[in-house]
Protein backbone atom coordinates (compact mmCIF):
# COMPACT_ATOMS: atom_id res chain seq x y z
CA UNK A 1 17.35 2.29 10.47
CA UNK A 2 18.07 0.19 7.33
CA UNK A 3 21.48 -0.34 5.97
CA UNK A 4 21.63 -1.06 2.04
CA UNK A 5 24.57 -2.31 0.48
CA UNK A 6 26.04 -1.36 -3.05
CA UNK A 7 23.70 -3.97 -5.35
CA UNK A 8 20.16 -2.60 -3.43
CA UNK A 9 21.57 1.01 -3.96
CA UNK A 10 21.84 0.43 -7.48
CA UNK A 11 18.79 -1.27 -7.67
CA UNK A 12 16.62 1.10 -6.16
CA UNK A 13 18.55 4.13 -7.83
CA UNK A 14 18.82 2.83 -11.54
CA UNK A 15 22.33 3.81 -11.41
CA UNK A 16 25.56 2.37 -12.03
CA UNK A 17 28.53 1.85 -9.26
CA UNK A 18 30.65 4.16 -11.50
CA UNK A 19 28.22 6.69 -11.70
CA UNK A 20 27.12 6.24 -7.67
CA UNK A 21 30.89 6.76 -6.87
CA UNK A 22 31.27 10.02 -8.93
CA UNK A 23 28.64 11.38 -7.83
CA UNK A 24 29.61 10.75 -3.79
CA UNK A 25 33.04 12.82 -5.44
CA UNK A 26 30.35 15.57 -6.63
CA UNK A 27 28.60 15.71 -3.22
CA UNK A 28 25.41 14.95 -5.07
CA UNK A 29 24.70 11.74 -3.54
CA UNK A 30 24.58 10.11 0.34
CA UNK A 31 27.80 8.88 1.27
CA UNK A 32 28.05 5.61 2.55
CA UNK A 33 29.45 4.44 5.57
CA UNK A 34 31.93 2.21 6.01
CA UNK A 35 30.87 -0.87 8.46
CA UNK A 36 34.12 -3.10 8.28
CA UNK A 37 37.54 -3.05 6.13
CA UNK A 38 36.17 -2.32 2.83
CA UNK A 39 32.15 -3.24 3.70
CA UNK A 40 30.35 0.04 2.86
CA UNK A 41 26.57 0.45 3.28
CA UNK A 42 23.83 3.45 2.44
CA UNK A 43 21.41 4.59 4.83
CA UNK A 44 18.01 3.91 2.92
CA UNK A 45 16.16 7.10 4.46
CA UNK A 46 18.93 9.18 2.75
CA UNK A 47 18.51 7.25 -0.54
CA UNK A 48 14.48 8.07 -0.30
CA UNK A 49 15.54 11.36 0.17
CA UNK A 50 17.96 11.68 -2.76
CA UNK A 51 14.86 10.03 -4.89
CA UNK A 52 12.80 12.46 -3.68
CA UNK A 53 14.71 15.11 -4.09
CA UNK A 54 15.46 14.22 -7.92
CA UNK A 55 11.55 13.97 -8.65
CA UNK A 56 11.11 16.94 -7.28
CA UNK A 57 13.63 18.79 -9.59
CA UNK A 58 11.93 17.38 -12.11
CA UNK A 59 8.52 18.01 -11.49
CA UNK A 60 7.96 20.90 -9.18
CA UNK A 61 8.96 21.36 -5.44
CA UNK A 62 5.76 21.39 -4.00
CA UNK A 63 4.88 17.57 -6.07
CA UNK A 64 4.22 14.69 -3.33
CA UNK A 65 4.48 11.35 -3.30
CA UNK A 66 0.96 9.37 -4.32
CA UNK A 67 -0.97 7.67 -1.18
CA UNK A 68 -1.32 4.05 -1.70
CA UNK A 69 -4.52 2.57 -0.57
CA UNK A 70 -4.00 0.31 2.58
């Protein structure tokens, strides 16, 4: 399991700490977890999902991620 803090989440979400935080209020994004005083983190598998879940709103529930050749 990978932890990502706040500046990878944004990174890999395109999204701003504002708009991260409201929606964690909303329930319509991972919460974090909080690893020490005020040191939060993100699980990345439930950011993937998230992603996923987005691109799939947008294009159709049954679209899959492409296969990269090895």
């Amino acid at each position: 399991m990978r932890l990502l803090r706040l500046n990878e989440v944004k990174a890999k979400v395109g999204l701003s700490r504002s708009t991260i935080y409201r929606l964690m209020q909303e329930d319509s994004f991972p919460q974090s977890i909080i690893l020490a005083g005020r040191s939060a983190a993100w699980i990345e598998s439930e950011i993937d999902d998230w992603i996923l879940k987005q691109v799939r709103e947008v294009r159709g529930a049954d679209w899959e991620e492409p296969r990269h050749a090895v």
